[in-house]
Protein backbone atom coordinates (compact mmCIF):
# COMPACT_ATOMS: atom_id res chain seq x y z
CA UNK A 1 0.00 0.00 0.00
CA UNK A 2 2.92 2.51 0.81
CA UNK A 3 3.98 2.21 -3.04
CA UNK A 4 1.19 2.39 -4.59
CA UNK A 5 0.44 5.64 -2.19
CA UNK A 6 4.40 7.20 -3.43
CA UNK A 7 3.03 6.57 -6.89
CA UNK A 8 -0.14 8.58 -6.68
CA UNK A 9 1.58 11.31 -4.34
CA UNK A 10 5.57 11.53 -6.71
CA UNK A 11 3.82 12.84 -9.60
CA UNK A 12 2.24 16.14 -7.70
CA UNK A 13 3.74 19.16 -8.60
CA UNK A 14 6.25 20.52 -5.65
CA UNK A 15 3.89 23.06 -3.38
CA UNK A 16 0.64 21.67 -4.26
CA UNK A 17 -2.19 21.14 -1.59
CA UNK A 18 -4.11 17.98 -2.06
CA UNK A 19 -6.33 16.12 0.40
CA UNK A 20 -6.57 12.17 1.49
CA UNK A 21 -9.84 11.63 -0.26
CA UNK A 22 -7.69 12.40 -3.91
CA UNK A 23 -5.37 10.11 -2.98
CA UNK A 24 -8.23 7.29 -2.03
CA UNK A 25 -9.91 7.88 -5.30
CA UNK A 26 -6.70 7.32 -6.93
CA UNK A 27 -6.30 4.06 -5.34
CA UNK A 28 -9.16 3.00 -6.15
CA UNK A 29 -8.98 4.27 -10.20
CA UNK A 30 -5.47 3.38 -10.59
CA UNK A 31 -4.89 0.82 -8.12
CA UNK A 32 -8.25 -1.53 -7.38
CA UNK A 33 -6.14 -4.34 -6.00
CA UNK A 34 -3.67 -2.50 -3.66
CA UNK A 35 -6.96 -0.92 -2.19
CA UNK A 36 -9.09 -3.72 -1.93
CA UNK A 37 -6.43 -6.15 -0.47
CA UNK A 38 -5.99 -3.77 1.88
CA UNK A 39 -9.64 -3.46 2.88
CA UNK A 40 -9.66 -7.46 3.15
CA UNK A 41 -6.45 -7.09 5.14
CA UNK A 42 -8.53 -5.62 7.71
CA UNK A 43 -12.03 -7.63 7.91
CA UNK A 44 -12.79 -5.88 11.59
CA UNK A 45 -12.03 -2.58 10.39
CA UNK A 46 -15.18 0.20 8.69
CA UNK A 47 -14.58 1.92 6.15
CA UNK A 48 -13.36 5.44 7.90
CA UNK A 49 -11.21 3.07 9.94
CA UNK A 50 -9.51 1.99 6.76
CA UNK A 51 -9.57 5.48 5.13
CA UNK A 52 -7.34 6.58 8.60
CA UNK A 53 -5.05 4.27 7.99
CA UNK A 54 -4.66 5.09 4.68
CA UNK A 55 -4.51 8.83 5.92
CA UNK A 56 -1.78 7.65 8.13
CA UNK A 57 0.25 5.86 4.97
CA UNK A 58 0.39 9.21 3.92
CA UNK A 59 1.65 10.93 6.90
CA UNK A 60 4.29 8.52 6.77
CA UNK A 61 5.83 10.10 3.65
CA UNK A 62 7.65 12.59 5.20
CA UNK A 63 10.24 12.85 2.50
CA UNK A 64 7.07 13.76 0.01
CA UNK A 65 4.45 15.51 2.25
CA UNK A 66 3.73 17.31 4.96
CA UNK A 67 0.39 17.87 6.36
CA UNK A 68 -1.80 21.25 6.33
CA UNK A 69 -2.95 22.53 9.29
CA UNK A 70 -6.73 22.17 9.53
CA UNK A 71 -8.74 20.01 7.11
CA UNK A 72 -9.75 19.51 3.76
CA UNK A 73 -13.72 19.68 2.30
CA UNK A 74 -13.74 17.18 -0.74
CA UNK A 75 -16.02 14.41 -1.82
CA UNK A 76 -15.57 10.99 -0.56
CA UNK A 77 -16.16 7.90 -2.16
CA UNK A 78 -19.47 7.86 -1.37
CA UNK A 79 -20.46 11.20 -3.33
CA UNK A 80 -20.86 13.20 0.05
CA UNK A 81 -18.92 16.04 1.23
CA UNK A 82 -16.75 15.34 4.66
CA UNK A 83 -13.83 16.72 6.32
CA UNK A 84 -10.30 14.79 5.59
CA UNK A 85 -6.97 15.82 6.08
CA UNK A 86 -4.90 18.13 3.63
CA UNK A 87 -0.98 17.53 2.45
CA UNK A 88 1.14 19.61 1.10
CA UNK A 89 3.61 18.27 -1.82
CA UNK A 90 7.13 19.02 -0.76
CA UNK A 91 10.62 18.66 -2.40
CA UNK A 92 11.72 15.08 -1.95
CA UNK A 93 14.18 14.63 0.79
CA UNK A 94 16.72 12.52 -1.08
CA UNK A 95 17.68 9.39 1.02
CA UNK A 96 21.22 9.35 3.01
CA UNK A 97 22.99 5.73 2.21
């Protein structure tokens, strides 16, 4: 799930604000079996328990992203409106060997 996130999230231009619900809808779209393996990985789990951890995949990209202060107003996968959080698309941190 972590590279299939990079792979939505590498392409956005440097300084560009984008929210967790884009990134969800590109799983979906672009990646249909990353997302849905990880919805079976995690039978127990709803659906804005799953979108959190997918929120928190993101956070995790700290070389890519950071996150906006307050939240984001999109639509969700469902078609409704709803609060989510917002990144930021920073300059990648290149990787110290």
């Amino acid at each position: 799930m972590q590279e299939a996130i990079r792979q939505i999230i590498e392409p956005i231009s440097v300084g560009y604000i984008f929210d967790s619900h884009f990134v969800i809808d590109c799983l979906i779209r672009q990646n249909t079996n990353a997302y849905f393996d990880f919805v079976r990985a995690n039978p127990n789990a709803n659906v804005n328990h799953i979108h959190g951890h997918i929120a928190k995949i993101i956070s995790r990209q700290q070389d890519l992203v950071r996150q906006e202060e307050g939240k984001s107003w999109s639509i969700n996968i469902h078609g409704v409106a709803s609060d989510c959080a917002a990144w930021r698309r920073i300059r990648a941190i290149k990787q110290t060997e």
